[in-house]
N, C-alpha and C. Protein backbone atom coordinates (compact mmCIF):
# COMPACT_ATOMS: atom_id res chain seq x y z
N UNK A 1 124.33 -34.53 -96.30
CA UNK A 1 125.54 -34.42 -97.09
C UNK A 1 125.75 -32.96 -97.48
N UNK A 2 126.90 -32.50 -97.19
CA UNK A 2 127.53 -31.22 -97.73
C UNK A 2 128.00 -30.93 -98.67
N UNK A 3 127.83 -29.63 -99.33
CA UNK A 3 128.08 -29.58 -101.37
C UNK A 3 129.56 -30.10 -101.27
N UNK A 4 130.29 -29.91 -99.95
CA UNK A 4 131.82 -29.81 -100.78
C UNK A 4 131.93 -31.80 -100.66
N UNK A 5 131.24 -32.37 -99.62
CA UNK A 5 131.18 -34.09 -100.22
C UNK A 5 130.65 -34.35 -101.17
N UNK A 6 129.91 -33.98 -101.93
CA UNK A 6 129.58 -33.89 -103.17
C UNK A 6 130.61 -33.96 -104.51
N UNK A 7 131.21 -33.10 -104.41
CA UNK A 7 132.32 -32.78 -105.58
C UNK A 7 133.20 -33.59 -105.14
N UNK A 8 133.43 -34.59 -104.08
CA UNK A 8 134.65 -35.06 -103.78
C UNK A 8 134.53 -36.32 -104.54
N UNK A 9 135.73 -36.50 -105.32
CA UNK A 9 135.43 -37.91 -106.02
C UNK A 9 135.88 -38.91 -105.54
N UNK A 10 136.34 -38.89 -104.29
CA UNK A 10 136.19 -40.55 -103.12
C UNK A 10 135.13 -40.46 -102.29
N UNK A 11 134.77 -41.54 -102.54
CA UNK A 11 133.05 -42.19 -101.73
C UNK A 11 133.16 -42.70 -101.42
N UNK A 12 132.50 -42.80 -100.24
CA UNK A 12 132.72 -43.88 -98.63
C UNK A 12 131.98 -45.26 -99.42
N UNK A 13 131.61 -45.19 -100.31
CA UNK A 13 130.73 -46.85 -101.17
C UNK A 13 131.86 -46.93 -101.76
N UNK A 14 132.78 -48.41 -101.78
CA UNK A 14 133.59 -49.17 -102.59
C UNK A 14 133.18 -49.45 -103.87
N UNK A 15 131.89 -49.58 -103.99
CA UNK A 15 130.80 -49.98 -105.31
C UNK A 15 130.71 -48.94 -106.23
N UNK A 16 130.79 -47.71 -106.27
CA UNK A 16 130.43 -46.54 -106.72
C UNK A 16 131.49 -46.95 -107.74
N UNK A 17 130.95 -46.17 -108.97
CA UNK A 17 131.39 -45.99 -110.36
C UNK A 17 131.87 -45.21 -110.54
N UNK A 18 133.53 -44.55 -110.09
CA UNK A 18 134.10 -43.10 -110.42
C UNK A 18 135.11 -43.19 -110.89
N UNK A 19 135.01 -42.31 -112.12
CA UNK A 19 135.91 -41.87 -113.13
C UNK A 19 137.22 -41.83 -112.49
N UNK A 20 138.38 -42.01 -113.13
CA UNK A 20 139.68 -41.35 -112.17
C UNK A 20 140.38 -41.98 -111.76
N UNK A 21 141.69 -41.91 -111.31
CA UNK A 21 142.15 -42.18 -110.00
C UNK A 21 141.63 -42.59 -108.92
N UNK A 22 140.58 -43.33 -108.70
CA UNK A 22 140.36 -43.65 -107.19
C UNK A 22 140.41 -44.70 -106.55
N UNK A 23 140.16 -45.08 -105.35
CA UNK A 23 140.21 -46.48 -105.07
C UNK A 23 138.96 -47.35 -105.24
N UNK A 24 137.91 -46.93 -105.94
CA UNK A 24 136.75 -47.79 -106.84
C UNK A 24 136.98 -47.90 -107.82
N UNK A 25 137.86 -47.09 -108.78
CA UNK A 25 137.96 -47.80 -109.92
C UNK A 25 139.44 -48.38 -110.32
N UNK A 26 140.26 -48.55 -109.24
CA UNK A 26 140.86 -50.09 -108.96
C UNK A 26 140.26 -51.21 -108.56
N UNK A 27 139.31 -50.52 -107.81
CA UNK A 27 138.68 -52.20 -107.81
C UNK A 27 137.94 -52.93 -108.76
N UNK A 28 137.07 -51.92 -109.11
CA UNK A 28 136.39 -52.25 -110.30
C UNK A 28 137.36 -52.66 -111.77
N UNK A 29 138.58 -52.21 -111.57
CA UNK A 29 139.77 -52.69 -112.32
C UNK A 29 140.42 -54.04 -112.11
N UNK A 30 140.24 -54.36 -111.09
CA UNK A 30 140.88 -55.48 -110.49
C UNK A 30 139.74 -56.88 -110.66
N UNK A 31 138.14 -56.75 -110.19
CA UNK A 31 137.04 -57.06 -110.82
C UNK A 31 137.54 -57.44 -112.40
N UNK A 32 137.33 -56.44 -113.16
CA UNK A 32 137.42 -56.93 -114.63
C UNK A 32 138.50 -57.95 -115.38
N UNK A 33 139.85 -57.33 -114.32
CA UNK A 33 140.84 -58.70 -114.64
C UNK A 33 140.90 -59.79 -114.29
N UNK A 34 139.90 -60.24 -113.21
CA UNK A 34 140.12 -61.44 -112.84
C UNK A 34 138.91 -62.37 -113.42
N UNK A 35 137.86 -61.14 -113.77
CA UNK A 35 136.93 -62.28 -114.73
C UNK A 35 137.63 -62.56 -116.27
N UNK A 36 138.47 -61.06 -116.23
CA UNK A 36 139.26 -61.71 -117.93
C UNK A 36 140.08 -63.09 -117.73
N UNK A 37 140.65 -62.96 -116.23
CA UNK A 37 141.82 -64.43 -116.53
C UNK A 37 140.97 -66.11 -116.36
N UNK A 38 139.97 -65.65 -115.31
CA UNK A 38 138.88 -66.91 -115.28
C UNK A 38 138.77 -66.93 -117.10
N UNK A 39 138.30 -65.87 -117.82
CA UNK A 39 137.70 -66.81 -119.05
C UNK A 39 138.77 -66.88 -119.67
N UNK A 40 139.58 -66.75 -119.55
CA UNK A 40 141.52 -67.02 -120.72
C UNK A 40 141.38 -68.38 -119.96
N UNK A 41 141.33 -69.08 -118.99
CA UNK A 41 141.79 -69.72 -118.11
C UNK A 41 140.53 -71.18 -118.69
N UNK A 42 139.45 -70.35 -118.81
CA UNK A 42 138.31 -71.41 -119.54
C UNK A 42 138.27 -72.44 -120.56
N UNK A 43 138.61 -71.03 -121.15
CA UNK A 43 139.03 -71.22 -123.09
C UNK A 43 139.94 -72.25 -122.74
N UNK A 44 140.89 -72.52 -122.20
CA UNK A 44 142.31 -73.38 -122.59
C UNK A 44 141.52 -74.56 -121.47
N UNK A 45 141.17 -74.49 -120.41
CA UNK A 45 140.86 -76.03 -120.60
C UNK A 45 139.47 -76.49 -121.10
N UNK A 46 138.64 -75.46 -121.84
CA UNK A 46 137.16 -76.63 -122.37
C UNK A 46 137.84 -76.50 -123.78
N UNK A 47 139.02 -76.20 -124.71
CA UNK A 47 139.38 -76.24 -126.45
C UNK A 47 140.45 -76.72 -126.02
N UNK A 48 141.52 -77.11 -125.01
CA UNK A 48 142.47 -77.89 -125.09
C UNK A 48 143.51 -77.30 -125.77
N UNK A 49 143.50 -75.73 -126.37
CA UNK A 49 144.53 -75.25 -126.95
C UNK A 49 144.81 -74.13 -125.94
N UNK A 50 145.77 -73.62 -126.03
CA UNK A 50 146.23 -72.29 -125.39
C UNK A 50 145.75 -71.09 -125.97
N UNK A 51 145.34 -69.96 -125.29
CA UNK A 51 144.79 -68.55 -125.62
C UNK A 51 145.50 -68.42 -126.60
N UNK A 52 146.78 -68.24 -127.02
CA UNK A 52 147.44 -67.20 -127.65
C UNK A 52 147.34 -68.31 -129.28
N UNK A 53 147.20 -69.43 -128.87
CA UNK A 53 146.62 -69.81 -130.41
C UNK A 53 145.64 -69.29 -130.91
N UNK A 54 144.77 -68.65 -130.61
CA UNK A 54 143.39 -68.25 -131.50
C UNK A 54 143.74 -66.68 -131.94
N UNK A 55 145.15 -66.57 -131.50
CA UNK A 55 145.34 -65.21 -132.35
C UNK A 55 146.74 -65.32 -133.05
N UNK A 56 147.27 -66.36 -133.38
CA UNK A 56 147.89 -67.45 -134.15
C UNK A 56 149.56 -66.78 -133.47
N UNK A 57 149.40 -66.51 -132.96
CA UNK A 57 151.40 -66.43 -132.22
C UNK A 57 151.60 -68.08 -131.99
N UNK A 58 151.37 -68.84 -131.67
CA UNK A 58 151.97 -70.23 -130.99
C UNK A 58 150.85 -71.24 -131.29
């Protein structure tokens, strides 16, 4: 590996953890929302109420 791949903040690993703009941390963005909507998605069918009741709008 060469210093100037080094400083480059896109990495050929999809997995990699980088700050920024890049296309890992959309994914890793995209990752986090879909475990947020699985557990929104939980909550309402094991309590039988809707998400937005437990923060009292509806």
């Amino acid at each position: 590996m060469t210093s100037s791949s080094k400083s480059s903040p896109v990495s050929d690993d999809r997995n990699d953890w980088v700050w920024g703009f890049t296309p890992q941390s959309e994914i890793w963005n995209g990752r986090f929302a879909m475990i947020g909507f699985v557990s929104v998605v939980l909550v309402e069918v094991f309590s039988g109420q809707g998400f937005l009741h437990y923060w009292g709008i509806l």
